[in-house]
N, C-alpha and C. Protein backbone atom coordinates (compact mmCIF):
# COMPACT_ATOMS: atom_id res chain seq x y z
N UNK A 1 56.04 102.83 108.96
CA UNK A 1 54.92 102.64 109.86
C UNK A 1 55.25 101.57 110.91
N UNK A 2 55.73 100.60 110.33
CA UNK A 2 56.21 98.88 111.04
C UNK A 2 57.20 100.00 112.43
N UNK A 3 58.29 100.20 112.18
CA UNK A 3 58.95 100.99 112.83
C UNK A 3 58.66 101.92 113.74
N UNK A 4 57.63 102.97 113.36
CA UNK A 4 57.25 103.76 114.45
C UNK A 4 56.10 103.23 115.26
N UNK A 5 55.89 101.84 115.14
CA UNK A 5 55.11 100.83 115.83
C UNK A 5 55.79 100.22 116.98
N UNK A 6 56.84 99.45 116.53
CA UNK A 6 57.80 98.80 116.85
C UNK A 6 58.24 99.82 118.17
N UNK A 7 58.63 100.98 117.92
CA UNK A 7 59.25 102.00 118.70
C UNK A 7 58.55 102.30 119.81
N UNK A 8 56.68 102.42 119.59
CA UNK A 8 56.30 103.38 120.33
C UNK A 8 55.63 101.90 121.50
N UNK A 9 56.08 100.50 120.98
CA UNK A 9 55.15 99.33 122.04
C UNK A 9 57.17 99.18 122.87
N UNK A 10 58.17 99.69 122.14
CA UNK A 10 59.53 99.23 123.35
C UNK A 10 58.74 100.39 124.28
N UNK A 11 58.57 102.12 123.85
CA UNK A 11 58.89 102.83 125.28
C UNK A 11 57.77 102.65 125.76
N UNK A 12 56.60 102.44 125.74
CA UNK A 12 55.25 102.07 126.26
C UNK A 12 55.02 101.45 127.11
N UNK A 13 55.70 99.72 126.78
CA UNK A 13 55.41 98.62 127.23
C UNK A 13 56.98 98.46 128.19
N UNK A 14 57.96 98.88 127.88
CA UNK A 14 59.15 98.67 127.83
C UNK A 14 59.55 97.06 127.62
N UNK A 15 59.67 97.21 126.42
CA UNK A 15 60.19 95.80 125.64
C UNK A 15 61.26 95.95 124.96
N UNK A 16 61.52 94.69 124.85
CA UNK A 16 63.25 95.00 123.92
C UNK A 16 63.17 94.75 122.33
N UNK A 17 63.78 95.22 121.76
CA UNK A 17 63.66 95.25 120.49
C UNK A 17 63.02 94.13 119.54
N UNK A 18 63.76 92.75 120.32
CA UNK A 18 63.63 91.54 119.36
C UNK A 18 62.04 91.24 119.79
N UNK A 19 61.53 91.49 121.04
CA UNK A 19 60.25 91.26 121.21
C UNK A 19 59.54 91.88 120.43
N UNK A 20 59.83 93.27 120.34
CA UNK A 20 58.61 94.27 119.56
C UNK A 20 58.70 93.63 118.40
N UNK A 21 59.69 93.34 117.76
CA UNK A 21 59.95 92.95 116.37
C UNK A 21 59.37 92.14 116.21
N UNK A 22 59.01 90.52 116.55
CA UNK A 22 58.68 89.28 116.91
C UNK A 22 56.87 89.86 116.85
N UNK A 23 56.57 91.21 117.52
CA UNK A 23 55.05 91.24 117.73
C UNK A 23 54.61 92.12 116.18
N UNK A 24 55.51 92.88 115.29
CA UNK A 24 54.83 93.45 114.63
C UNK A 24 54.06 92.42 113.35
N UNK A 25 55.22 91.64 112.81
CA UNK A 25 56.62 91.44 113.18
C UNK A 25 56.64 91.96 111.39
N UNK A 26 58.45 92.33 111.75
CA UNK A 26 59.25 93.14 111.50
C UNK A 26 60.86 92.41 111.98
N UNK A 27 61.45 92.24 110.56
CA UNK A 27 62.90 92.31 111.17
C UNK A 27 63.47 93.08 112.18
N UNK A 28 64.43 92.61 112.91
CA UNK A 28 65.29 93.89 113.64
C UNK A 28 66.09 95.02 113.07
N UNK A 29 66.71 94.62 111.42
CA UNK A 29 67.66 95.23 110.95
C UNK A 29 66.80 96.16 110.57
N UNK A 30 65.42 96.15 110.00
CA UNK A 30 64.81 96.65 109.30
C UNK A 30 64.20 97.80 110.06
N UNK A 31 64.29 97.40 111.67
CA UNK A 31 63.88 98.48 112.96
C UNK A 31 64.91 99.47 113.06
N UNK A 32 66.43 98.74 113.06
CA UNK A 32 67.07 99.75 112.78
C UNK A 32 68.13 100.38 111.65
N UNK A 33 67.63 99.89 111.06
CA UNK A 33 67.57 100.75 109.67
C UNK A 33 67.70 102.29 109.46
N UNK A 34 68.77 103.12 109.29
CA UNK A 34 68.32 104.69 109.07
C UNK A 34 68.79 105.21 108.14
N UNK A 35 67.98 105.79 107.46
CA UNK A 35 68.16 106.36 105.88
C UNK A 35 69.45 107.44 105.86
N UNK A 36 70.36 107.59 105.45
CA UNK A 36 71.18 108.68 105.25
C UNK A 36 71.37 108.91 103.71
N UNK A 37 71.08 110.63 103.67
CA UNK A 37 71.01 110.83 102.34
C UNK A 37 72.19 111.73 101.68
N UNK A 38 72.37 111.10 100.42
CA UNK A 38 73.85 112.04 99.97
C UNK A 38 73.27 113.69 100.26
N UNK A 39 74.34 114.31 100.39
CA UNK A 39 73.99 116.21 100.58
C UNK A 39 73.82 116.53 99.36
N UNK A 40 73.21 117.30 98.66
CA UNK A 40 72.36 117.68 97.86
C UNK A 40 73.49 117.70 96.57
N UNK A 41 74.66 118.15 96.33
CA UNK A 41 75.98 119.11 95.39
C UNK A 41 76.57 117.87 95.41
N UNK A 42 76.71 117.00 95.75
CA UNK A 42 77.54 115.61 95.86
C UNK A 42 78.14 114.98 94.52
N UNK A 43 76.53 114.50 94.24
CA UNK A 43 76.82 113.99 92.79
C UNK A 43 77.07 114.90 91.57
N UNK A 44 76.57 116.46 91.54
CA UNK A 44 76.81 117.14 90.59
C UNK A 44 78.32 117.56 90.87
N UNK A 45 79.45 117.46 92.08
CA UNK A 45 80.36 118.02 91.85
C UNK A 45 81.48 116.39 91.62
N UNK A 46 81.17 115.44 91.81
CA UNK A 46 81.62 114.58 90.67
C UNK A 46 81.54 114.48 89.64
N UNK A 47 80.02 114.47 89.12
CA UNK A 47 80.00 114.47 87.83
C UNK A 47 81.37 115.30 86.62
N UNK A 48 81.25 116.95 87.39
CA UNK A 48 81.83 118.26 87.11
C UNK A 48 83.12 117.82 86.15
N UNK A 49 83.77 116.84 87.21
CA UNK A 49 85.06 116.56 86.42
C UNK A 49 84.91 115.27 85.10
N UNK A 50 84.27 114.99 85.14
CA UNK A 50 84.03 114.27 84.00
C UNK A 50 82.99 114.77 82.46
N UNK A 51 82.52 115.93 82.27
CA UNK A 51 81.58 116.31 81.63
C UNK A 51 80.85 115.94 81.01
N UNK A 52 80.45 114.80 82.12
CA UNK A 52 79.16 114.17 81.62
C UNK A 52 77.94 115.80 82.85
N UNK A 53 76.89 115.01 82.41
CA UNK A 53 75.63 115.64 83.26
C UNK A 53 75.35 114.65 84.26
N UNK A 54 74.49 115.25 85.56
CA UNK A 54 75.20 114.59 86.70
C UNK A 54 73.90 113.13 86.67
N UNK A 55 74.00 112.35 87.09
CA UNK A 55 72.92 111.42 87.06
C UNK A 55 73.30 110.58 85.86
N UNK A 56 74.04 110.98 84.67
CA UNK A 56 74.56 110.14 83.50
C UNK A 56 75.19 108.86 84.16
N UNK A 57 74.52 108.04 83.38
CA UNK A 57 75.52 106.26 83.35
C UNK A 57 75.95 106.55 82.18
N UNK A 58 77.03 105.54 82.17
CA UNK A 58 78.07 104.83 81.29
C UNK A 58 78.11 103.51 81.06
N UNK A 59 77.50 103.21 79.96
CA UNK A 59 77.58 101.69 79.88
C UNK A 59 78.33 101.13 78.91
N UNK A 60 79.40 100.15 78.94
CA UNK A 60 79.85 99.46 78.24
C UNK A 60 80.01 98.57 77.05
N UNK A 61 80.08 98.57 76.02
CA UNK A 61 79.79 97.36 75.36
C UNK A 61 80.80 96.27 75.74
N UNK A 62 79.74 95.10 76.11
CA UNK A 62 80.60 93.92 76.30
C UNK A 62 80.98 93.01 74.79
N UNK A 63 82.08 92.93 75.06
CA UNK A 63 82.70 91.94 73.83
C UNK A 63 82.67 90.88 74.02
C-alpha cells in the first residue's frame, strides 16, 4: 500500500523518491523493493535428486 502511495505522489506531484519516502514515510529500499519468485518446478527438481520430498529440512544433531 506504502508503495503504491509513494509511487502514485512521485508521478503526480513529480517528486523524487527520497521525498515521497520522507512523506509516507517509508524507507527507500523498502520503495524499491521487488518480489521475485522461484518458478514453480524449482524446488521439486532439487529436491528429485536427493529423495527427500520437496520442502523437507534436514536438521542436524549438534554434538
Amino acid at each position: 500500500m506504502r508503495r503504491e502511495l509513494a509511487k502514485w505522489a512521485q508521478q503526480a506531484h513529480d517528486l523524487s523518491q527520497r521525498y515521497a519516502a520522507g512523506l509516507i514515510p517509508a524507507s527507500r529500499a523498502s520503495l524499491r523493493y521487488e518480489h521475485h519468485r522461484d518458478p514453480p518446478g524449482r524446488l521439486a527438481c532439487a529436491a528429485a535428486g536427493t529423495g527427500r520430498q520437496p520442502g523437507a529440512v534436514w536438521i542436524s544433531k549438534a554434538d
